[in-house]
Protein backbone atom coordinates (compact mmCIF):
# COMPACT_ATOMS: atom_id res chain seq x y z
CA UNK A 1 13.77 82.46 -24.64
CA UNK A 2 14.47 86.00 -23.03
CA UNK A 3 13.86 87.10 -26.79
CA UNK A 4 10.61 85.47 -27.15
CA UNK A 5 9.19 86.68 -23.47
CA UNK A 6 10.21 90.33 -24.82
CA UNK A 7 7.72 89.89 -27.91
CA UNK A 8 5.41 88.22 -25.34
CA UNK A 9 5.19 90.89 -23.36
CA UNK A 10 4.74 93.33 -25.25
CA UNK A 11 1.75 92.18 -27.00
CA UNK A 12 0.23 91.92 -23.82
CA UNK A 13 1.50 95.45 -23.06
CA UNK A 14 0.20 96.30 -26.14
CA UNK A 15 -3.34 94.56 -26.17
CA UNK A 16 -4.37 96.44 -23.01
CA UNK A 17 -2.99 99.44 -24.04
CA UNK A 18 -5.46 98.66 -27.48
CA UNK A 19 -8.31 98.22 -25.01
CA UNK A 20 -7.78 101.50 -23.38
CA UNK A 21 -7.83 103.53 -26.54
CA UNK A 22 -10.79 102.27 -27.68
CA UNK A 23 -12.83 103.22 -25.03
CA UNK A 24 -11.40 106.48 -24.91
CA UNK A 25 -12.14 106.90 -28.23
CA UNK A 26 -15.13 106.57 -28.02
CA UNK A 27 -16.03 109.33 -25.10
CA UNK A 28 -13.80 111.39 -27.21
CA UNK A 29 -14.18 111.26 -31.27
CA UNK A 30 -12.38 113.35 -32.12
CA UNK A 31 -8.53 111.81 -31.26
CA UNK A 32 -10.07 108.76 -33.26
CA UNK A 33 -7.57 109.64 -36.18
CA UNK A 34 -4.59 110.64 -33.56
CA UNK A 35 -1.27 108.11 -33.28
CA UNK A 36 -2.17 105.37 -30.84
CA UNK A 37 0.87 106.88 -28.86
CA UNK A 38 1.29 104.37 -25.72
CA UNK A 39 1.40 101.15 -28.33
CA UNK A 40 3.83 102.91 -30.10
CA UNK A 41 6.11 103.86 -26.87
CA UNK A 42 5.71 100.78 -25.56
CA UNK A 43 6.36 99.18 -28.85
CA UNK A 44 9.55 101.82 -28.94
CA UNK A 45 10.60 100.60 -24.95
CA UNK A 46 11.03 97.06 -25.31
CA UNK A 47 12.44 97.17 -28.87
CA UNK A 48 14.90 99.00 -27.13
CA UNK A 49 15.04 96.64 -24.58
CA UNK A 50 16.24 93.78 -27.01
CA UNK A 51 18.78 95.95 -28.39
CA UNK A 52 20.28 96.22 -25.02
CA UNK A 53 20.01 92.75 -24.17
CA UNK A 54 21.67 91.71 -27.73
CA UNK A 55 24.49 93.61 -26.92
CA UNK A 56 25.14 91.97 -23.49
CA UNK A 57 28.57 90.77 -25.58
CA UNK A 58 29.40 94.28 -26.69
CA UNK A 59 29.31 95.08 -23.00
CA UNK A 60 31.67 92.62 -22.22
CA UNK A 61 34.31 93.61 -24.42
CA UNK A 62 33.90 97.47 -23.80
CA UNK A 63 34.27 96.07 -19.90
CA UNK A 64 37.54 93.47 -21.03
CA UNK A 65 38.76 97.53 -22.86
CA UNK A 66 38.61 99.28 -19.83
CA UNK A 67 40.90 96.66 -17.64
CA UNK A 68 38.17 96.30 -15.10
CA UNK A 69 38.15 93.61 -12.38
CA UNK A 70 34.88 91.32 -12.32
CA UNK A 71 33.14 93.57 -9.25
CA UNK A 72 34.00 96.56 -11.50
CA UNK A 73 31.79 95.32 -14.26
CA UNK A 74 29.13 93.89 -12.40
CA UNK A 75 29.26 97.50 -10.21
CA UNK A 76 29.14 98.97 -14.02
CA UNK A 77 26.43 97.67 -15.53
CA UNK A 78 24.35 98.16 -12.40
CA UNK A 79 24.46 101.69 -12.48
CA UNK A 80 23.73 101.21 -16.40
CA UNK A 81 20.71 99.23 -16.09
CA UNK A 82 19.69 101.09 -12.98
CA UNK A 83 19.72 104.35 -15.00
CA UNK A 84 18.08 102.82 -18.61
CA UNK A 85 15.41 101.76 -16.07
CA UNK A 86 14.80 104.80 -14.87
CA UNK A 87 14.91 106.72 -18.30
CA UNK A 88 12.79 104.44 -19.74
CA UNK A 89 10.70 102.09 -16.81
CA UNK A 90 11.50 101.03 -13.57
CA UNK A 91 9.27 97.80 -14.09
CA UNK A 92 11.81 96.82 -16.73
CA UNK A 93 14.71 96.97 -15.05
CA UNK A 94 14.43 93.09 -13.88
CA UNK A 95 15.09 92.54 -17.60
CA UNK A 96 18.61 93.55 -17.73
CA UNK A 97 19.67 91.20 -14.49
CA UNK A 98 19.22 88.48 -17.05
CA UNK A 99 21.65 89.38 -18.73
CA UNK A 100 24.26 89.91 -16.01
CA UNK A 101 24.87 86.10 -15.96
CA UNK A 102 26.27 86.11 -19.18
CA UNK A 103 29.24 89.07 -18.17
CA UNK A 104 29.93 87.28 -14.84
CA UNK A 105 30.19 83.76 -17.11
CA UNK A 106 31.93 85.87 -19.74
CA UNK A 107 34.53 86.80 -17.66
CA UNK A 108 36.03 83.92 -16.91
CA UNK A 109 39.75 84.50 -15.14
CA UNK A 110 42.49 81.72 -15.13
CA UNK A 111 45.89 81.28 -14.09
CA UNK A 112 48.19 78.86 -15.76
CA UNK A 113 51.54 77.09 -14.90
CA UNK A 114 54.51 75.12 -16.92
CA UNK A 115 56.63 72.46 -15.82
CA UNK A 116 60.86 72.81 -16.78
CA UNK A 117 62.40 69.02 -17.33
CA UNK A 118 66.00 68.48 -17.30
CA UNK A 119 67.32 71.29 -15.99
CA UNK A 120 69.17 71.59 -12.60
CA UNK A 121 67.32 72.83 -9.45
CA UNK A 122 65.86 76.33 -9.13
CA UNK A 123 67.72 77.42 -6.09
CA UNK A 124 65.18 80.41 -5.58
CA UNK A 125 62.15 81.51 -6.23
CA UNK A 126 61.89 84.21 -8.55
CA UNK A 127 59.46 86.67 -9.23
CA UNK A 128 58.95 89.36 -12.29
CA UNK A 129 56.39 91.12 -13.88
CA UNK A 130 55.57 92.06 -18.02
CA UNK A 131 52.47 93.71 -20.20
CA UNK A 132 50.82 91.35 -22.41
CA UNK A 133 48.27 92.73 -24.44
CA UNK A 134 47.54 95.23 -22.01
CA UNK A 135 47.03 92.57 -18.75
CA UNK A 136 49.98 92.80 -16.15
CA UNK A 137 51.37 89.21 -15.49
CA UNK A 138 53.55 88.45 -12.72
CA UNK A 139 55.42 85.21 -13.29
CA UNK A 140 56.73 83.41 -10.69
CA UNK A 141 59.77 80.55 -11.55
CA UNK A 142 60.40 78.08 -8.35
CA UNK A 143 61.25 74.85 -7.46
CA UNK A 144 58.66 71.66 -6.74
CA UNK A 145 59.37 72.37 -2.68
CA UNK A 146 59.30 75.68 -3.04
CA UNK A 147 55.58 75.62 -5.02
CA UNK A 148 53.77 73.59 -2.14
CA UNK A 149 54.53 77.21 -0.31
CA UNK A 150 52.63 79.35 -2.85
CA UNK A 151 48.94 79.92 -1.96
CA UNK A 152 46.03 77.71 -3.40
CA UNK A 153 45.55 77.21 -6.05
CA UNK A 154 48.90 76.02 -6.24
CA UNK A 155 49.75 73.66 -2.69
CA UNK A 156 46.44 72.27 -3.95
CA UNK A 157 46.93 71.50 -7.30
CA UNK A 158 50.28 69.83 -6.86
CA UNK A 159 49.46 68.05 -4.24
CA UNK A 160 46.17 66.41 -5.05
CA UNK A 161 46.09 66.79 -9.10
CA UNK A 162 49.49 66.63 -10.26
CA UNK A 163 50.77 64.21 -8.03
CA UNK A 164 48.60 61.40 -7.14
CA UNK A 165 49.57 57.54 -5.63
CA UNK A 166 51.17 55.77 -8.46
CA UNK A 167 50.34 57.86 -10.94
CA UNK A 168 53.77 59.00 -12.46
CA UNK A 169 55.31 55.39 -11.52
CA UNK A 170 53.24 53.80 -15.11
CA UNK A 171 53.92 56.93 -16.63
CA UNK A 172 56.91 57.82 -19.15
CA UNK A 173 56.65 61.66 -17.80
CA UNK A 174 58.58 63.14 -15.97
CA UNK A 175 58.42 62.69 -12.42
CA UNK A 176 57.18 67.09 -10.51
CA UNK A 177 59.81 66.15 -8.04
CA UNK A 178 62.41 66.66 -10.69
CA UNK A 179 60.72 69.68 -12.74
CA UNK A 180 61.31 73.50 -11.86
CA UNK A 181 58.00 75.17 -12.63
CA UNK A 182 56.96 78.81 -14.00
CA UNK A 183 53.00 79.95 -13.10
CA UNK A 184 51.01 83.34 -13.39
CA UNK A 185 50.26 84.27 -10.17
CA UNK A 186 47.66 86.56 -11.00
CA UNK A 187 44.91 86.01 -12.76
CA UNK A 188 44.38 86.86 -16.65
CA UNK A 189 41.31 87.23 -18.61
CA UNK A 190 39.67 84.36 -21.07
CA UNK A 191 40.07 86.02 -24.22
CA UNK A 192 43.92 87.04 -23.58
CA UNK A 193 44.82 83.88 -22.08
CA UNK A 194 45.60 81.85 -25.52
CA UNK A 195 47.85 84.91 -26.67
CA UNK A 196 49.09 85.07 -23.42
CA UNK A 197 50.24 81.01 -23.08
CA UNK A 198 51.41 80.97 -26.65
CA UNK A 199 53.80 83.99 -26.20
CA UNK A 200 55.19 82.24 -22.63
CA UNK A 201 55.98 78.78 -24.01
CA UNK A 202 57.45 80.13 -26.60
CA UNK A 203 59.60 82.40 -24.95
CA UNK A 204 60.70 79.62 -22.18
CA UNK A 205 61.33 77.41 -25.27
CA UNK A 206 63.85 79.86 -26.69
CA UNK A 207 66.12 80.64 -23.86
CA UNK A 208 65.73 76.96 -22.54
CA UNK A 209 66.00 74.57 -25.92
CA UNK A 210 66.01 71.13 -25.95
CA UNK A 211 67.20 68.77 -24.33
CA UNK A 212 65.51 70.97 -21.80
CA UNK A 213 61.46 70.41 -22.28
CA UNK A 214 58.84 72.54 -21.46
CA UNK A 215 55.53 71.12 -20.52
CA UNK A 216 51.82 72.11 -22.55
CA UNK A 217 50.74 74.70 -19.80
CA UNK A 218 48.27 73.89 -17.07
CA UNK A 219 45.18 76.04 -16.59
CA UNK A 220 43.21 76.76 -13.34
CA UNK A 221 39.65 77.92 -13.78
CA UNK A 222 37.31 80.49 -11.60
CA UNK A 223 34.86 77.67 -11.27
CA UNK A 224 37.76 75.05 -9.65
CA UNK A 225 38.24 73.30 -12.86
CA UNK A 226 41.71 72.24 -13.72
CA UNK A 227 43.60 71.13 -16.75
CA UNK A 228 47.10 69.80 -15.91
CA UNK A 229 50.23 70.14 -17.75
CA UNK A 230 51.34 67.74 -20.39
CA UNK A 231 54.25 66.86 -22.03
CA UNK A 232 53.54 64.83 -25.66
CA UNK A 233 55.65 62.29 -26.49
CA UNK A 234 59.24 63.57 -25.35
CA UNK A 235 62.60 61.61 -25.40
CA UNK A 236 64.37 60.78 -22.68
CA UNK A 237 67.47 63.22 -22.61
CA UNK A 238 71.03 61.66 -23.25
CA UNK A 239 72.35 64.44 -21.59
CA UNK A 240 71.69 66.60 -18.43
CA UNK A 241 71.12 70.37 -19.20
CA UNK A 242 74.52 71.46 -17.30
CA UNK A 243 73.99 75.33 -17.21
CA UNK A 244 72.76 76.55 -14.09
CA UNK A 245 69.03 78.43 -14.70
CA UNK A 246 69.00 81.82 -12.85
CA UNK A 247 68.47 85.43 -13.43
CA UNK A 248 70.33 85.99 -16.88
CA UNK A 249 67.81 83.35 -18.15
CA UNK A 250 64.93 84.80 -16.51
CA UNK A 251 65.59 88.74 -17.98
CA UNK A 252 65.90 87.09 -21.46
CA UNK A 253 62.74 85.28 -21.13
CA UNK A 254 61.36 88.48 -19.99
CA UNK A 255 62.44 90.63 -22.69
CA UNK A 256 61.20 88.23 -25.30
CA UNK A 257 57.49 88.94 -24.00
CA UNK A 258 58.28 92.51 -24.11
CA UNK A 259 59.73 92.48 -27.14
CA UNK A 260 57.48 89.92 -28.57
CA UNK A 261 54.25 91.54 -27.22
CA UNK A 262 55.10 94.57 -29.43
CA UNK A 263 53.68 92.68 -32.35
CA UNK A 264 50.75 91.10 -31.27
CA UNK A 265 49.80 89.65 -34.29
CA UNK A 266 53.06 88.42 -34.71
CA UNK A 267 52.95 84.08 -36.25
CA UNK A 268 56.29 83.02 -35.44
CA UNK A 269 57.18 80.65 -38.10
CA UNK A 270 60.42 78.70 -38.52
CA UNK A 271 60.82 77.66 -34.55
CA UNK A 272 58.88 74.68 -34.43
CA UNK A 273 61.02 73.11 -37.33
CA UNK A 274 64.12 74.22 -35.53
CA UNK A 275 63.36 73.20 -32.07
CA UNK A 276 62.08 69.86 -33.57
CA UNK A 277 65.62 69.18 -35.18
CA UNK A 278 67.12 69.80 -32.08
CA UNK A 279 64.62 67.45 -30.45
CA UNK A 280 66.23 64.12 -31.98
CA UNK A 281 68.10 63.08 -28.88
CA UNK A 282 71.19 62.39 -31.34
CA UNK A 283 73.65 64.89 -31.38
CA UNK A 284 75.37 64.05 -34.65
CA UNK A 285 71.86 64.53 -36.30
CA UNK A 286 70.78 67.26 -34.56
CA UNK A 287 73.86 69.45 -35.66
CA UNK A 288 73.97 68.07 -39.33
CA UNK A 289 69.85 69.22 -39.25
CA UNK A 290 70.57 72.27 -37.88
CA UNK A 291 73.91 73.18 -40.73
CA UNK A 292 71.14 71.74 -43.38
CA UNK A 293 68.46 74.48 -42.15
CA UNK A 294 71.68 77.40 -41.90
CA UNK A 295 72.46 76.80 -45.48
CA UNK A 296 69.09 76.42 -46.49
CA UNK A 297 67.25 79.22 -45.16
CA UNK A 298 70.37 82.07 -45.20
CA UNK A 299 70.97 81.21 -48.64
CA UNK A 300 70.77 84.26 -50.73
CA UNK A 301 72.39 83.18 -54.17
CA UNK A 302 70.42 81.67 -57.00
CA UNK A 303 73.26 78.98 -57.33
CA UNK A 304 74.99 76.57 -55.42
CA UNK A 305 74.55 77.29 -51.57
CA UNK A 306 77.73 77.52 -49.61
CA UNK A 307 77.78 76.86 -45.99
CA UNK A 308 79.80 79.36 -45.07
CA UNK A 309 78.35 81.97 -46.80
CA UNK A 310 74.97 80.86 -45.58
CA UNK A 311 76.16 81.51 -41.93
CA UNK A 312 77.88 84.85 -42.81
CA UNK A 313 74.53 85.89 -43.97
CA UNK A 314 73.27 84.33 -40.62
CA UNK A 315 75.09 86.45 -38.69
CA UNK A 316 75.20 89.84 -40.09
CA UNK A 317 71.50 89.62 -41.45
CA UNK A 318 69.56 88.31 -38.67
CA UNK A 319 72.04 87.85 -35.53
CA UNK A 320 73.70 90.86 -35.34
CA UNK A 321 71.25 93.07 -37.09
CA UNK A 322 73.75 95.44 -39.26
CA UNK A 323 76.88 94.50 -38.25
CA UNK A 324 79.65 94.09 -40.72
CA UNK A 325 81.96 90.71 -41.25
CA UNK A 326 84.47 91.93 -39.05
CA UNK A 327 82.47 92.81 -36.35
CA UNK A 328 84.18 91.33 -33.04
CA UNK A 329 80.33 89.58 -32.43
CA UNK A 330 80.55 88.01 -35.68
CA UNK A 331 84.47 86.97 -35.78
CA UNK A 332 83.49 85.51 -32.39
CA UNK A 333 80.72 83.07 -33.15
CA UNK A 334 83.19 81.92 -36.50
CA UNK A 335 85.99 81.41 -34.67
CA UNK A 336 83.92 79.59 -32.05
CA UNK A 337 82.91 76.94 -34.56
CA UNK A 338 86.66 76.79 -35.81
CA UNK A 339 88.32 76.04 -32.38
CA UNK A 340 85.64 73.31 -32.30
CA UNK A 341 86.03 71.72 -35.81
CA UNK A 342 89.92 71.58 -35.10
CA UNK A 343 89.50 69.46 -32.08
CA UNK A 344 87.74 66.94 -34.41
CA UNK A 345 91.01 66.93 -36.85
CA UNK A 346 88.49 69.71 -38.98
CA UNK A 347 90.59 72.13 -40.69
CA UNK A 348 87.76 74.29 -42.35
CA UNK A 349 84.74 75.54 -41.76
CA UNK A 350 82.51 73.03 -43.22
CA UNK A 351 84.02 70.19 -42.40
CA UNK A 352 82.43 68.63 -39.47
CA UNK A 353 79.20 68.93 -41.37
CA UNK A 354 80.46 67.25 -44.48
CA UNK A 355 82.11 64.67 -41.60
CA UNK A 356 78.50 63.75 -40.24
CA UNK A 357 76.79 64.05 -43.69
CA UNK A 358 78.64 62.16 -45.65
CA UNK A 359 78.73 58.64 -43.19
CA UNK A 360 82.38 58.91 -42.34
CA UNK A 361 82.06 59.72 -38.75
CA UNK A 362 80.83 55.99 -38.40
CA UNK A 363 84.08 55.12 -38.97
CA UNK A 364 85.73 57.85 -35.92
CA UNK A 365 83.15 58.32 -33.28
CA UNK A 366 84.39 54.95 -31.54
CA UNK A 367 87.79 56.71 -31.53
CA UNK A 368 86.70 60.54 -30.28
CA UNK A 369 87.84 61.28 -26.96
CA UNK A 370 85.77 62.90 -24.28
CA UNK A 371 87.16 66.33 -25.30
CA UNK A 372 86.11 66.09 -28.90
CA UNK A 373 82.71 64.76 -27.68
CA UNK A 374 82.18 67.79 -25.95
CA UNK A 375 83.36 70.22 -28.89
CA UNK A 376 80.43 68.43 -30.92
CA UNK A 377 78.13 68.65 -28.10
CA UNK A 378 78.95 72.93 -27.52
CA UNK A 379 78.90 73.33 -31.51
CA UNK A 380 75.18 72.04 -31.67
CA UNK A 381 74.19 73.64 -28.41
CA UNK A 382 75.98 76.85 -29.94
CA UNK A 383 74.47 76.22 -33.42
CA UNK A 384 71.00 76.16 -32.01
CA UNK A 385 71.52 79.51 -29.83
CA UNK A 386 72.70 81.31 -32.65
CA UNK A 387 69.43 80.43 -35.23
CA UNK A 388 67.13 79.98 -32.56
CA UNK A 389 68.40 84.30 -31.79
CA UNK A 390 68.22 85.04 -35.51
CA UNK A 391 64.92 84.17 -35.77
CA UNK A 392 63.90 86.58 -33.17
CA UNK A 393 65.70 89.15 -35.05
CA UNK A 394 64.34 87.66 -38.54
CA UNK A 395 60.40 87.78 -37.46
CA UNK A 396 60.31 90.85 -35.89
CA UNK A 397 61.91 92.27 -38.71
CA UNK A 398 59.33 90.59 -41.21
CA UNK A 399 56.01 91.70 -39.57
């Protein structure tokens, strides 16, 4: 429409400007071969005035470049179209405010948050703050008390939007009461805030694995709109996540965004599959799933894969970048899954897995005591740690 009113005008611009010559023309014969030289500056001015107002969008990511706050740009592109207008004509200038609308709707700045399940209360309320893609984030990870304290949006949105009269009593979610809960307290742009969400669930994801679950993030709008958190279809956890979360946790999720935002272009494959294994809710699956993907994907011979070897190349490859077979790291993590496997009657590496694989534990697990229940429980939990941490290693090596 703004396109159209352009053309409009300046055939009208251009008509009386026509008119004019004509007349002067004829007192004055001899300019009637001369340039009809107010058509063609007019003609000249609002040509250039469409090219300006086609690249309102240009403006917006030369604005989203510079880092500058929404008053900035508005402030910004005053000055700009206060100067065009008087370069060119001051009459115009009400053109360009017509396009302000679009930087102002352009700009749209959100703030997001996550819910933790299954994980024991966040004692305190922790802040810290990490670069991605050039926006400064400060995170803050809390408790469900502890949130209702933050400023609005956050009292607000708890109070009245994620928590509402009966609405988590027909619902197989879990109940905010019971979550810890990670949001941005500052506000990020719209065209960073996909990258930005991605690289965050992710990184709580690999420090907190399941049978910890991390919700789809929430998002909280300029304009008041809000999209809560969801969870999918998650399984109800036969266990209890029984490490305590507190700063160790929070530093490694931290330098995963640091190290992660490095490679911004960065896909990330392999997790999902791995963090879906360990999603079963069956621990004697999840750890035969997760030796089937070790063997599988750190298998470097042409010929028959051997477990062993396949975690060898695990660990010196990909989770202890350049490290030898006999580094202490490495003996550590093989002798870990040794002490476990003997506790099960195991007296080599493999044997657990060929245990679970081959159908025999259905005739032992009614017989495992509480101890060996928990060496199968650590292995997995180990297991998943270790591949989950040489994937890191693996895709930032690949890109």
């Amino acid at each position: 429409m703004i396109t159209i009113l352009l053309f409009a005008l300046q055939n009208r611009y251009t008509s009386t400007a026509d008119s004019k010559h004509a007349d002067f023309v004829k007192k004055h014969p001899v300019y009637r071969h001369q340039p009809h030289t107010k058509s063609i500056l007019l003609s000249s001015k609002w040509l250039l005035i469409l090219m300006v107002h086609g690249s309102t969008w240009s403006f917006k990511r030369v604005f989203n470049y510079l880092k500058l706050n929404q008053l900035e740009n508005i402030y910004l592109y005053i000055v700009g179209v206060i100067i065009t207008g008087y370069v060119i004509d001051y009459k115009l200038v009400a053109i360009f405010f017509g396009s302000l609308k679009l930087i102002i709707k352009g700009n749209d700045m959100r703030q997001s948050l996550w819910m933790i399940y299954n994980i024991p209360r966040i004692d305190h309320t922790y802040e810290r703050t990490v670069v991605l893609n050039g926006e400064t984030i400060t995170l803050c990870f809390t408790n469900y008390e502890s949130i209702k304290n933050l400023p609005n949006p956050f009292s607000d949105w708890i109070e009245n939007k994620i928590i509402k009269p009966g609405l988590w009593i027909s619902s197989r979610d879990p109940f905010p009461v019971n979550c810890g809960f990670v949001v941005t307290k500052n506000k990020c742009s719209e065209d960073n805030q996909d990258y930005i969400c991605k690289l965050i669930s992710l990184s709580l994801s690999l420090v907190l694995p399941p049978p910890v679950h991390i919700s789809h993030p929430g998002q909280y709008l300029n304009d008041g709109t809000i999209v809560n958190p969801s969870w999918g279809n998650i399984p109800t956890p036969n266990r209890v996540w029984n490490q305590c979360f507190d700063e160790n946790d929070i530093d490694n999720i931290i330098g995963l965004l640091g190290r992660f935002n490095q490679k911004i272009n960065i896909r990330y494959p392999h997790f999902d599959e791995v963090l879906k294994l360990a999603s079963i809710n069956n621990v004697l699956i999840e750890t035969l799933g997760l030796w089937a993907f070790v063997e599988g994907f750190w298998n470097y011979s042409k010929g028959k894969s051997s477990l062993e070897k396949s975690f060898a190349n695990l660990l010196t490859t990909d989770r202890f970048p350049n490290m030898g077979k006999r580094d202490p790291d490495v003996n550590r993590l093989k002798q870990s899954i040794k002490d476990q496997n003997l506790k099960l009657g195991a007296n080599n590496f493999s044997e657990l897995r060929n245990i679970i694989a081959h159908g025999s534990y259905v005739e032992r697990e009614n017989s495992w005591t509480t101890q060996q229940w928990e060496a199968i429980y650590a292995q997995r939990d180990l297991l998943l740690e270790t591949i989950l941490m040489a994937l890191v290693e693996y895709n930032l090596r690949s890109t």
